[in-house]
C-alpha atoms as a PDB file:
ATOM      1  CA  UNK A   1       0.000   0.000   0.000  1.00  0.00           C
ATOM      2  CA  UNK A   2       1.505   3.291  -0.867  1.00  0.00           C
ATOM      3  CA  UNK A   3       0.336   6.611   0.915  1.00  0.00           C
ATOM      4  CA  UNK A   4       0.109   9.886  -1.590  1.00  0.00           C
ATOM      5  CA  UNK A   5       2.330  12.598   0.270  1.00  0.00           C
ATOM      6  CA  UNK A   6      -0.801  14.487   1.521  1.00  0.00           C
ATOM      7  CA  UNK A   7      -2.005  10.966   3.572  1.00  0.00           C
ATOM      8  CA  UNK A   8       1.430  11.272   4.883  1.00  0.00           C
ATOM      9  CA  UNK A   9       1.192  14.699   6.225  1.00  0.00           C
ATOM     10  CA  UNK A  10      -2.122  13.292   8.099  1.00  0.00           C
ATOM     11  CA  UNK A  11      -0.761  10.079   9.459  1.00  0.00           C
ATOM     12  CA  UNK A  12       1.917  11.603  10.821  1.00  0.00           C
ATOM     13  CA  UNK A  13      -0.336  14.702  12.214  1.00  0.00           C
ATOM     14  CA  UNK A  14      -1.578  11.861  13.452  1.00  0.00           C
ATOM     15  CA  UNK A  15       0.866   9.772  14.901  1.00  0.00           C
ATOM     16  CA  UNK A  16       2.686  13.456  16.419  1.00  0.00           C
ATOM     17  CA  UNK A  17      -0.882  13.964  18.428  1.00  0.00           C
ATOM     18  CA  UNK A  18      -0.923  10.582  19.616  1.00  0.00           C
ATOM     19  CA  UNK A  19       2.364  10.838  20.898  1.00  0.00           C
ATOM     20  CA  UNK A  20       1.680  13.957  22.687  1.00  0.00           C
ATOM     21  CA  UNK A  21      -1.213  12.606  24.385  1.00  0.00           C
ATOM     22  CA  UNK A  22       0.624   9.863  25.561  1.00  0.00           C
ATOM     23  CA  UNK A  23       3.208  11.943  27.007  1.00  0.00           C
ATOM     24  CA  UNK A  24       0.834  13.373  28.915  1.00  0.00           C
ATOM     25  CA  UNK A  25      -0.826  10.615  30.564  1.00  0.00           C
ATOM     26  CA  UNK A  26      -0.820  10.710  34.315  1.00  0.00           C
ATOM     27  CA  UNK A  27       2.017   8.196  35.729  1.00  0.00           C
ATOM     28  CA  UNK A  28       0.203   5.343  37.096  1.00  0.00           C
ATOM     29  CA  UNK A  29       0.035   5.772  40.688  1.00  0.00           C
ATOM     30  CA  UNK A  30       3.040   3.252  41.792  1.00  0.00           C
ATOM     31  CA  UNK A  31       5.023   3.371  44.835  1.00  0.00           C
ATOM     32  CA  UNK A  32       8.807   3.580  44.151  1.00  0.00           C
ATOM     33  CA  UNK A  33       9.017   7.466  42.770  1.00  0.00           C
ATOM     34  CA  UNK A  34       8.107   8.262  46.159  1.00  0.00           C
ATOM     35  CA  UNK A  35       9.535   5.937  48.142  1.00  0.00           C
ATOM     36  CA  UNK A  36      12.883   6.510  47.160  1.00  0.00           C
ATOM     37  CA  UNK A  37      14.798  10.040  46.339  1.00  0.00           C
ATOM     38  CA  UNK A  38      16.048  10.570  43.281  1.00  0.00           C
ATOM     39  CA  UNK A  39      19.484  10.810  41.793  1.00  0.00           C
ATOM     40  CA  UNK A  40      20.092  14.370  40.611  1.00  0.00           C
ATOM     41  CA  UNK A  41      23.014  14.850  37.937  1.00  0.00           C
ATOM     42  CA  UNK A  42      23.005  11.754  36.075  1.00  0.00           C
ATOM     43  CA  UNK A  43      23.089  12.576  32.560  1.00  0.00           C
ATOM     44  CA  UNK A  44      20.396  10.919  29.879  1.00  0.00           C
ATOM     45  CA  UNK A  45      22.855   8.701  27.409  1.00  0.00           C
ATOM     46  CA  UNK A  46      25.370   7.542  29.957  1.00  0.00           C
ATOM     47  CA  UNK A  47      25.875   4.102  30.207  1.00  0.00           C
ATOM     48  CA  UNK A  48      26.411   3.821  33.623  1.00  0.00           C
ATOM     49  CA  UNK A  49      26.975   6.636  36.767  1.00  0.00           C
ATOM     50  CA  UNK A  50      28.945   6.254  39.613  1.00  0.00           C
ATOM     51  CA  UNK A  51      28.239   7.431  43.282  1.00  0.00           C
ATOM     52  CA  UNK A  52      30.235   7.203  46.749  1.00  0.00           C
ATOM     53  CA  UNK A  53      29.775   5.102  49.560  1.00  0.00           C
ATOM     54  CA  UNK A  54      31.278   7.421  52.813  1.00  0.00           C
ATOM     55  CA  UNK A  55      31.921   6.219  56.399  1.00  0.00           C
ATOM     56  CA  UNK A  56      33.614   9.185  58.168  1.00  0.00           C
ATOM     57  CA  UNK A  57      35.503   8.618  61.366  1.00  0.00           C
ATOM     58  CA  UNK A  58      36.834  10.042  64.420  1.00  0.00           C
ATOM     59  CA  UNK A  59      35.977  11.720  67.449  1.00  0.00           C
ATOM     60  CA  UNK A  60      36.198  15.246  68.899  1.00  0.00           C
ATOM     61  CA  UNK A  61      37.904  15.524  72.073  1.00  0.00           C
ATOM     62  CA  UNK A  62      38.265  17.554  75.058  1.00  0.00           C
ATOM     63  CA  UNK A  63      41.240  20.093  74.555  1.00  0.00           C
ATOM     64  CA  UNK A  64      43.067  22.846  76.419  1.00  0.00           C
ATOM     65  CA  UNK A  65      44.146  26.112  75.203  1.00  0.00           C
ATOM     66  CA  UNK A  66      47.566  24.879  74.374  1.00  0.00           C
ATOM     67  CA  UNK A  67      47.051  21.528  73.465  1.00  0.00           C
ATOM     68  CA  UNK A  68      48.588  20.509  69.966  1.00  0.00           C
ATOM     69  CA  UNK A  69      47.000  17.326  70.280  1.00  0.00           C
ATOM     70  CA  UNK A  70      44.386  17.195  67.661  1.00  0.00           C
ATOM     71  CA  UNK A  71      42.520  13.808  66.752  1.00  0.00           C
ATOM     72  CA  UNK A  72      42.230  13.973  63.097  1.00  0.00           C
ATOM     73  CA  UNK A  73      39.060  12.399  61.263  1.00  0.00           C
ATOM     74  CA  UNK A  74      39.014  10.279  58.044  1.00  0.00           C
ATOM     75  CA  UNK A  75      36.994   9.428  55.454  1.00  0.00           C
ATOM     76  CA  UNK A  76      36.542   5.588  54.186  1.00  0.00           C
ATOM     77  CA  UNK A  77      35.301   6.538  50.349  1.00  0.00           C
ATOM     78  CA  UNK A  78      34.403   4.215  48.093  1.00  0.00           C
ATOM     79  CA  UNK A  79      33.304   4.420  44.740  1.00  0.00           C
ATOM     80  CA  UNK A  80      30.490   2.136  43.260  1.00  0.00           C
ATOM     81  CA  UNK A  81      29.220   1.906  39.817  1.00  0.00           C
ATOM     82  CA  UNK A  82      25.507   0.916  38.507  1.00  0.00           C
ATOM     83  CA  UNK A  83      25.092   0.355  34.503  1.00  0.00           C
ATOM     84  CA  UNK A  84      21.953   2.425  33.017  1.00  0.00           C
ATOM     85  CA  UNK A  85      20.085  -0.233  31.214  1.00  0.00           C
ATOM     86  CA  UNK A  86      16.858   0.229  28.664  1.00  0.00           C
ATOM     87  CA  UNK A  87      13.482  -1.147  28.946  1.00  0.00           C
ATOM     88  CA  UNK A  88      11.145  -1.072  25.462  1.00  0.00           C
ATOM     89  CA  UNK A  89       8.306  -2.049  23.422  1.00  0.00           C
ATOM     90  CA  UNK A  90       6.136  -0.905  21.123  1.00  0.00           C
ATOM     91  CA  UNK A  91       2.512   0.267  19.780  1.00  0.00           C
ATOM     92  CA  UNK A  92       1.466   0.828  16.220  1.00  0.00           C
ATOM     93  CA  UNK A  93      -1.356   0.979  13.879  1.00  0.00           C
ATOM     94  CA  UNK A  94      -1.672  -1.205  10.363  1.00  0.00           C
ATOM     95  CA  UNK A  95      -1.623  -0.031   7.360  1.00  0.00           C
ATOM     96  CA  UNK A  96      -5.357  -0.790   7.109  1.00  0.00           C
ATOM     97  CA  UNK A  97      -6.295   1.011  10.087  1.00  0.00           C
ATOM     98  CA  UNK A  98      -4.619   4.040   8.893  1.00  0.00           C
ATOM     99  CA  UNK A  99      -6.533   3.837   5.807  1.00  0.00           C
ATOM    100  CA  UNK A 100      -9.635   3.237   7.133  1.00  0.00           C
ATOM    101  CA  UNK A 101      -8.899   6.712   9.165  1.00  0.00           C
ATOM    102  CA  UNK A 102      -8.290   8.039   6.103  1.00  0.00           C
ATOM    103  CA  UNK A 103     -11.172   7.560   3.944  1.00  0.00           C
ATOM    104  CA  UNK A 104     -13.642   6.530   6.269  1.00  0.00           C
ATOM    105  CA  UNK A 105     -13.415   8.742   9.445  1.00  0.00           C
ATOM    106  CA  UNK A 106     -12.739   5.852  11.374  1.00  0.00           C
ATOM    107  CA  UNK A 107     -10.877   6.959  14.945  1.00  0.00           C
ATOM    108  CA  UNK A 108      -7.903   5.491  15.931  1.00  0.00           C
ATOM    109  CA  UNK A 109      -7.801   3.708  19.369  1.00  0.00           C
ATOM    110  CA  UNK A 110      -5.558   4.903  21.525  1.00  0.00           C
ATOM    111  CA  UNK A 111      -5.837   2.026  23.716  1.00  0.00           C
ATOM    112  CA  UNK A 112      -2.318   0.503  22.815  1.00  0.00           C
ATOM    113  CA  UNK A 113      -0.582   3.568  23.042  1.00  0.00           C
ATOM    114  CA  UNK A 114      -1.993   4.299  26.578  1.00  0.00           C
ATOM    115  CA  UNK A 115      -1.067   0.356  27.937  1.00  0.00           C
ATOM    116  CA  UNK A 116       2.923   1.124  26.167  1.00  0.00           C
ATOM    117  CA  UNK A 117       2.772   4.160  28.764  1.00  0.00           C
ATOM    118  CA  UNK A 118       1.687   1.797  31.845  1.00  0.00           C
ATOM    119  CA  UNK A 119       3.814  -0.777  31.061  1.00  0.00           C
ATOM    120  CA  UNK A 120       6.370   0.994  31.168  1.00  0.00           C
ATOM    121  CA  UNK A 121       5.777   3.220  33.932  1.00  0.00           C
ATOM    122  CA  UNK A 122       5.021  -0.634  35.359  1.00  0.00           C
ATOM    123  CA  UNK A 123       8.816  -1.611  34.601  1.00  0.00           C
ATOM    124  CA  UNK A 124       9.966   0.874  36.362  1.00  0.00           C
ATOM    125  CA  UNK A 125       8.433   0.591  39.598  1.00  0.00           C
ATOM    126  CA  UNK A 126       9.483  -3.175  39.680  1.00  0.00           C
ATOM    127  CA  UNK A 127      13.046  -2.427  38.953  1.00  0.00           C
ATOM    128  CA  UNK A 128      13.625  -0.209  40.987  1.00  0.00           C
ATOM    129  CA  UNK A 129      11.913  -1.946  43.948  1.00  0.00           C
ATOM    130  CA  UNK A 130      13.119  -5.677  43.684  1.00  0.00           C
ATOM    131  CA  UNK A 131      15.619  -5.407  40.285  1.00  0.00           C
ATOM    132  CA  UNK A 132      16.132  -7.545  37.220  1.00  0.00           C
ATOM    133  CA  UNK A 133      16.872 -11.148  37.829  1.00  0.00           C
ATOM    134  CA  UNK A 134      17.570 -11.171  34.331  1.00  0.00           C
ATOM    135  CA  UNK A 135      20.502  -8.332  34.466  1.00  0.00           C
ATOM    136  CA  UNK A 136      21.593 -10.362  38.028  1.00  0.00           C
ATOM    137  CA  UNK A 137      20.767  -6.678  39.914  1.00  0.00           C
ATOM    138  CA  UNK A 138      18.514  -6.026  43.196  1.00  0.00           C
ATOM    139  CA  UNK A 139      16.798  -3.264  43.857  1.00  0.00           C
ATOM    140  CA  UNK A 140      15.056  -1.423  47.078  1.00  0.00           C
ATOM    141  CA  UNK A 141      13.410  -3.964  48.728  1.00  0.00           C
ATOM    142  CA  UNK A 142      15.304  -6.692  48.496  1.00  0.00           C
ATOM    143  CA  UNK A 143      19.249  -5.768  48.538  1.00  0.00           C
ATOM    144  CA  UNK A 144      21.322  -8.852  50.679  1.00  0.00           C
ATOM    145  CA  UNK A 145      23.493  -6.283  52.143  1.00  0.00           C
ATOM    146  CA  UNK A 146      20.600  -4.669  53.977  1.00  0.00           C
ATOM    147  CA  UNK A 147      20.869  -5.215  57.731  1.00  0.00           C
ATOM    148  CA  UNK A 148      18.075  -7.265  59.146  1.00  0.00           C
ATOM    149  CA  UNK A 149      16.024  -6.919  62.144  1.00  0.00           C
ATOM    150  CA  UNK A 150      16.192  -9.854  64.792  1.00  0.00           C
ATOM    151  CA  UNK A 151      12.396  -9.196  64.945  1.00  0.00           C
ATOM    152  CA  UNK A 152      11.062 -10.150  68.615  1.00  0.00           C
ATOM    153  CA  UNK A 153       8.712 -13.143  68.946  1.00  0.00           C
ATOM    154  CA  UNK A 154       5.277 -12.862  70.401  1.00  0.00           C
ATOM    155  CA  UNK A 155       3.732 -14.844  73.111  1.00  0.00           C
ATOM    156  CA  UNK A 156       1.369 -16.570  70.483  1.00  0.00           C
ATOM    157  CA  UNK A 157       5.243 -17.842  68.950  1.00  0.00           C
ATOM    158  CA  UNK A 158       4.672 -15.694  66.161  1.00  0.00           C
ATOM    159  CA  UNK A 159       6.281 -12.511  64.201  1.00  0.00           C
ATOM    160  CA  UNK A 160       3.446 -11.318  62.450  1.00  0.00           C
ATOM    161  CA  UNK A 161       2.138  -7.748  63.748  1.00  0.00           C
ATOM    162  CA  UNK A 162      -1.735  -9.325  63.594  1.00  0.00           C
ATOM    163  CA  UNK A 163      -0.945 -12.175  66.273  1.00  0.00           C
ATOM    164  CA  UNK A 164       0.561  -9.253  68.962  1.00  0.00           C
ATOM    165  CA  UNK A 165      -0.494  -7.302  71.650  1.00  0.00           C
ATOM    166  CA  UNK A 166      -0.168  -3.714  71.735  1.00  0.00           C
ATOM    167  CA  UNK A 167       3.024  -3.954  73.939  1.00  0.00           C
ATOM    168  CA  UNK A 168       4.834  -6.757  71.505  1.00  0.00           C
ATOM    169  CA  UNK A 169       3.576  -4.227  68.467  1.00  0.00           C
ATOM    170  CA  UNK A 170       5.610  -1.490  70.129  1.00  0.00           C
ATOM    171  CA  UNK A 171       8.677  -3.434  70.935  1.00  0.00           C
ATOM    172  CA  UNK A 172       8.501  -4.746  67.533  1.00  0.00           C
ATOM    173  CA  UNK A 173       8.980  -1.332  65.771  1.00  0.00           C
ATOM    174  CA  UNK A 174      11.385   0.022  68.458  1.00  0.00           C
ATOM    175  CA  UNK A 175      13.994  -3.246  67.731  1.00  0.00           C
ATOM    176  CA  UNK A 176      13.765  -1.853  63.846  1.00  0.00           C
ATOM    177  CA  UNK A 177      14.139   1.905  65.575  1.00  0.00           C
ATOM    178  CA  UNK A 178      16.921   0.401  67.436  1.00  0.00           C
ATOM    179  CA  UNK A 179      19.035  -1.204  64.729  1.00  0.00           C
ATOM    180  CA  UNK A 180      19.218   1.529  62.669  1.00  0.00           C
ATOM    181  CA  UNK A 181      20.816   3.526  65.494  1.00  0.00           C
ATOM    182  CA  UNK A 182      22.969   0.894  66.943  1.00  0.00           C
ATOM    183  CA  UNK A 183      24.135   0.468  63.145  1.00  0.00           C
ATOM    184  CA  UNK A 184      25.151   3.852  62.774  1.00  0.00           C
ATOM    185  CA  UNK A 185      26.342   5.007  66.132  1.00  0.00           C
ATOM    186  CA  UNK A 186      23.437   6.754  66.950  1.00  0.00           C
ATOM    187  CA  UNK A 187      24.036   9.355  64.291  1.00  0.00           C
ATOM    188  CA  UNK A 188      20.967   8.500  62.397  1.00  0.00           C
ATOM    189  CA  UNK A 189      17.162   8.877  62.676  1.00  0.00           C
ATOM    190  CA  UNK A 190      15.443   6.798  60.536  1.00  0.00           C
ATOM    191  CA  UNK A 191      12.015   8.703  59.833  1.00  0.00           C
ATOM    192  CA  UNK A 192       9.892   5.973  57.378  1.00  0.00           C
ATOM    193  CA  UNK A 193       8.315   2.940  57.891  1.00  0.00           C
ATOM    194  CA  UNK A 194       6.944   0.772  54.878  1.00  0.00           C
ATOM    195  CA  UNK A 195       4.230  -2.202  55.259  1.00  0.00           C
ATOM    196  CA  UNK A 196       2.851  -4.929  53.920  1.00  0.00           C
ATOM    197  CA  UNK A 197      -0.406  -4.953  52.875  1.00  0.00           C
ATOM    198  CA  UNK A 198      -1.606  -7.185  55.556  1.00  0.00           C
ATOM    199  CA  UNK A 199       0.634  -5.896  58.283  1.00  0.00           C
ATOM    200  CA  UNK A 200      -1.013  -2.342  57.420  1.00  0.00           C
ATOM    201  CA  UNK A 201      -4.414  -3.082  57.053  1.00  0.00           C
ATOM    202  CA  UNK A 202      -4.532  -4.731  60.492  1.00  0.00           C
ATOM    203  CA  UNK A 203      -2.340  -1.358  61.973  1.00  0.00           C
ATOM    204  CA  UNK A 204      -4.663   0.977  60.356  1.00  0.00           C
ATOM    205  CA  UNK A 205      -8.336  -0.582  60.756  1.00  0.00           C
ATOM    206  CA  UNK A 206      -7.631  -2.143  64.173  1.00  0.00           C
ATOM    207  CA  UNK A 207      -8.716  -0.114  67.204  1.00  0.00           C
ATOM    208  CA  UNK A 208      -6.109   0.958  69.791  1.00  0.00           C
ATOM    209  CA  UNK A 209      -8.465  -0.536  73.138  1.00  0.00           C
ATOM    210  CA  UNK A 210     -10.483  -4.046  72.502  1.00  0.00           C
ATOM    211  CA  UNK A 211     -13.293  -1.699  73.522  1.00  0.00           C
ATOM    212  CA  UNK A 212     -13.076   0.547  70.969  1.00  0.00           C
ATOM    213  CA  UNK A 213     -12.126   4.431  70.929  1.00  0.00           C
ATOM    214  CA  UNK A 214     -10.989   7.476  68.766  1.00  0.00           C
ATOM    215  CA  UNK A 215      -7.513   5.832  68.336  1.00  0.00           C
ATOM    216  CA  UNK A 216      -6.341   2.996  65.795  1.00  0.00           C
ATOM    217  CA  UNK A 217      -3.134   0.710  66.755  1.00  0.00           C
ATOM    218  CA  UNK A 218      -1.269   3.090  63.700  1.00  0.00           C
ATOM    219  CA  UNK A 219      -2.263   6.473  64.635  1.00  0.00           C
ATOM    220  CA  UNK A 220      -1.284   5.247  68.704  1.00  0.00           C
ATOM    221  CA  UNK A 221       1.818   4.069  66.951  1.00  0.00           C
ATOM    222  CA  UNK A 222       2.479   7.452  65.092  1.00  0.00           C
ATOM    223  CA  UNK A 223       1.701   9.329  68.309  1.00  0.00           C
ATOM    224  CA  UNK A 224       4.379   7.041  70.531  1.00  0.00           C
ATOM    225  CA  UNK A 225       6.745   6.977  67.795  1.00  0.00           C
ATOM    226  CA  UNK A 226       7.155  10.911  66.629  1.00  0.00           C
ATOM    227  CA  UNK A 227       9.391  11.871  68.676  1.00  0.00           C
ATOM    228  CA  UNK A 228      11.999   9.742  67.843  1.00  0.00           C
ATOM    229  CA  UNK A 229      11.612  10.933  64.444  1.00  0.00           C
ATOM    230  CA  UNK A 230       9.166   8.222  62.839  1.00  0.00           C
ATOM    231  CA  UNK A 231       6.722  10.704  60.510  1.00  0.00           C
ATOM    232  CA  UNK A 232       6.151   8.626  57.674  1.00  0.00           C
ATOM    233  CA  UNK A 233       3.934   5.277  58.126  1.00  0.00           C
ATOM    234  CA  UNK A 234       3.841   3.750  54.272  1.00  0.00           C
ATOM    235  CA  UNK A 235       1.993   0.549  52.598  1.00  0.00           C
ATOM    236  CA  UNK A 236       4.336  -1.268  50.142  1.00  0.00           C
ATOM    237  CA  UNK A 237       2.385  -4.169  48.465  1.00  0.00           C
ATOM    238  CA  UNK A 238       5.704  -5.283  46.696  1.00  0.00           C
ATOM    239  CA  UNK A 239       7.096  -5.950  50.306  1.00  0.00           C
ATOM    240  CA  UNK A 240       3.825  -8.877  50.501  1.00  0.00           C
ATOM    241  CA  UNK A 241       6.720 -11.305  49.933  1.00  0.00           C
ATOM    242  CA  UNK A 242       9.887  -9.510  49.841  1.00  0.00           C
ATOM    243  CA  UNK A 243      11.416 -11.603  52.336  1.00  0.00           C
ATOM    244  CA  UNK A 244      13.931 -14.488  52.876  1.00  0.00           C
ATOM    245  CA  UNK A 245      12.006 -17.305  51.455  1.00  0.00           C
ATOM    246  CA  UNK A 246       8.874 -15.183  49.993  1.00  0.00           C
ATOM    247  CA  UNK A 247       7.845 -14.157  53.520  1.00  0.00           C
ATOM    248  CA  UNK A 248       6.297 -10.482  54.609  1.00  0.00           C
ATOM    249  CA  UNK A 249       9.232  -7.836  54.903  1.00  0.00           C
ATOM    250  CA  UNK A 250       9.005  -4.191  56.594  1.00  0.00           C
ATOM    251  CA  UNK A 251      11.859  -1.812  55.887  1.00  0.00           C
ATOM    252  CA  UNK A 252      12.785   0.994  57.785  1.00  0.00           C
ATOM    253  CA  UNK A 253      14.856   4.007  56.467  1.00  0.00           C
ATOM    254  CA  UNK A 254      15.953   7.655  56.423  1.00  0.00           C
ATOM    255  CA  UNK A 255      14.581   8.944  53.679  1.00  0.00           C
ATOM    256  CA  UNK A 256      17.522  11.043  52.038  1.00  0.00           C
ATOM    257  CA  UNK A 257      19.613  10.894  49.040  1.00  0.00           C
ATOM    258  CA  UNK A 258      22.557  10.727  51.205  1.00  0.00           C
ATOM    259  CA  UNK A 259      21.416   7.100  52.470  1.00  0.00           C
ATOM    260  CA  UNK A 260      19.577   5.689  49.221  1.00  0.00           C
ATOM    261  CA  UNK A 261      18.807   7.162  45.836  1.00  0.00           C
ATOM    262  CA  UNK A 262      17.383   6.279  42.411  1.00  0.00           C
ATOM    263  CA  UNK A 263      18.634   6.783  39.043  1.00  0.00           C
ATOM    264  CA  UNK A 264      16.375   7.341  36.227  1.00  0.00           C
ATOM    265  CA  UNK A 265      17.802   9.401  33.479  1.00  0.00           C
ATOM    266  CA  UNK A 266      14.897   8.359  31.241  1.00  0.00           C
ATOM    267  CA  UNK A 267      11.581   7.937  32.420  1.00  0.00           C
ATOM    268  CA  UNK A 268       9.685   7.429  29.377  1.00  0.00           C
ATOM    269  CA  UNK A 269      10.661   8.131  25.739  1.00  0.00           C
ATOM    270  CA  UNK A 270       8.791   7.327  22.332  1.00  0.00           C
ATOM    271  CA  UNK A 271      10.578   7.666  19.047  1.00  0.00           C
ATOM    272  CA  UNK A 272       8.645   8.518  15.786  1.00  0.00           C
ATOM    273  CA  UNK A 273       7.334   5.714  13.911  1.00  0.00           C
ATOM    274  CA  UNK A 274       8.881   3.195  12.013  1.00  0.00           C
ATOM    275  CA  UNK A 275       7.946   1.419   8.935  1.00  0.00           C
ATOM    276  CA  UNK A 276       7.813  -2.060   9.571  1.00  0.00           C
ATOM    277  CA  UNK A 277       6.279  -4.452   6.470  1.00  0.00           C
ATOM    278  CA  UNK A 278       2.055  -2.919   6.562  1.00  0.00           C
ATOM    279  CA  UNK A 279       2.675  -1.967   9.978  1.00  0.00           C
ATOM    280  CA  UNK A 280       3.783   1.172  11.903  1.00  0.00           C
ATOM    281  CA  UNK A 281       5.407   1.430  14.898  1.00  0.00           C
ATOM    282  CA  UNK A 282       6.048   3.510  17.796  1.00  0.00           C
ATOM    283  CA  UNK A 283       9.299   2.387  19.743  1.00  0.00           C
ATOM    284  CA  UNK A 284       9.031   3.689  23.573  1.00  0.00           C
ATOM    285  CA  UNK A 285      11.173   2.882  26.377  1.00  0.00           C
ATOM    286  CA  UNK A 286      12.979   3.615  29.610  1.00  0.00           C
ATOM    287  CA  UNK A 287      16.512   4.384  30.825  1.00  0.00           C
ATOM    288  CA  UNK A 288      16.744   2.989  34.661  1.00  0.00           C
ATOM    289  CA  UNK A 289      20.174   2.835  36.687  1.00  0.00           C
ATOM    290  CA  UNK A 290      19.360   1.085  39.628  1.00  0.00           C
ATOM    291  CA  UNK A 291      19.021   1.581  42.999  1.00  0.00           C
ATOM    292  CA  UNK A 292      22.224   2.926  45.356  1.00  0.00           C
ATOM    293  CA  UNK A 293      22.664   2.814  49.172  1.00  0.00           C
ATOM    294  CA  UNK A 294      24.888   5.075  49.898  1.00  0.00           C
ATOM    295  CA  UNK A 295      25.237   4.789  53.838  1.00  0.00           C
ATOM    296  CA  UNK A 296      23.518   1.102  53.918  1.00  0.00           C
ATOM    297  CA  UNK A 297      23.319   1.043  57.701  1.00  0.00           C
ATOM    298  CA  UNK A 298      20.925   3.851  57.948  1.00  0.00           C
ATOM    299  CA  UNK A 299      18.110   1.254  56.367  1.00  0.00           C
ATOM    300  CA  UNK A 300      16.827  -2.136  57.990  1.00  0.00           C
ATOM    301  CA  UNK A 301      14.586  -4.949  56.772  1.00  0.00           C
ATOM    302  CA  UNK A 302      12.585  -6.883  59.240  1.00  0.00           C
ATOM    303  CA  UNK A 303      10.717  -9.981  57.777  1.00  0.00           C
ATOM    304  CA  UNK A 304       7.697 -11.806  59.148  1.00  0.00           C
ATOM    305  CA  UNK A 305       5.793  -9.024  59.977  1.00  0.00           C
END
């Protein structure tokens, strides 16, 4: 089938609106854009971007006003490197359909173009939360260098935040409180909690008193736990089985790109259409470079909750 030059003009009137719509879809609401800060500085075509990893030492100490005896401090830098690695597919139109806009009015669906836009939006929420098993990399939730939480046992035998009482709930989230600190000297406040689904539910819908009241077990939880700097109380279905062995996992984190960051130098990009046989396509794809922690101890896991 050849197109005169004016049909050509349309279709790719055409195809140019399509891809502006697209563009301007709303991002599917998904979880990891705001669960993790993003890497600032990473340029779009690299092939991979490098960050460092910093553990400073040494102590101040008391001196005199004549002392020459300074302690001096160090910092342990090391430099770590992620490769930037794309994500595609594709949408298109037939020949047919095109001509069938053409000469009969018929609309195009935009259907196809709209799912290329979720699934990749899709893409990039799992990467970045859990990685590529594929490209042998982790990601947010499930990194092996992550401490882990020696998560207290409840008098039913159990981990799970559902089978506690209130007082086992509390010393549950104060061990993943206490971790973090103990990891990093005490010079870190985590401030974020993420749940699973189940764990949250039951925090969220469950009343503080078996009798009832204004309070549920999260907002008493909220209220105990501000001032040690826990604001943010999150549910994270990918963490449903995010643990060792597929079990539940909770995380616990500052959130700041000095302790974990994302790289995404492309969210979403479509090229112009290609010719392919009586087809058209529309190429689209993402450029994602992984997850960094750059002061690992300042995060915890806790499974079975």
């Amino acid at each position: 089938m050849v197109f005169q030059d004016n049909e050509l003009n349309r279709i790719s009137r055409l195809f140019n609106q399509i891809i502006v719509e697209t563009y301007g879809l709303e991002r599917e609401s998904l979880d990891a854009l705001s669960f993790i800060p993003a890497q600032v500085g990473v340029g779009p075509w690299l092939r991979s971007w490098s960050y460092k990893i910093v553990n400073e030492m040494g102590v101040a100490k008391l001196i005199s006003d004549y002392t020459e005896d300074f302690p001096p401090v160090s910092r342990g830098i090391e430099l770590k490197t992620n490769e930037i690695r794309e994500y595609g597919l594709s949408y298109g139109y037939s020949e047919f359909e095109l001509m069938q806009w053409l000469t009969a009015g018929i609309d195009l669906s935009r259907d196809e173009a709209d799912t290329a836009r979720r699934k990749i939006d899709e893409k990039v929420d799992e990467v970045l939360f859990v990685g590529d098993t594929e490209a042998n990399t982790t990601g947010f939730l499930n990194n092996p260098n992550v401490p882990l939480v020696v998560v207290p046992v409840g008098a039913s035998g159990d981990t799970a935040i559902k089978t506690k009482t209130l007082n086992e709930i509390i010393a549950t989230f104060q061990a993943m409180i206490d971790t973090v600190r103990t990891n990093t000297h005490r010079t870190v406040k985590p401030d974020t909690v993420l749940l699973p689904h189940d764990a949250f539910v039951y925090l969220s819908t469950t009343p503080k008193d078996e009798k009832g009241g204004d309070l549920t077990i999260l907002e008493y939880l909220e209220k105990i736990f501000k001032g040690q700097g826990i604001t943010n109380w999150r549910e994270c279905s990918k963490l449903d089985s995010a643990g060792t062995d597929g079990v539940t996992r909770a995380m616990i984190y500052k959130y700041s790109p000095s302790v974990v960051t994302r790289c995404l130098p492309i969210p979403f990009k479509q090229e112009e259409p290609q010719k392919d046989a009586l087809h058209y396509k529309v190429p689209c794809y993402t450029r994602i470079g992984g997850v960094a922690f750059k002061n690992i101890n300042a995060v915890a896991y806790a499974d079975g909750l």
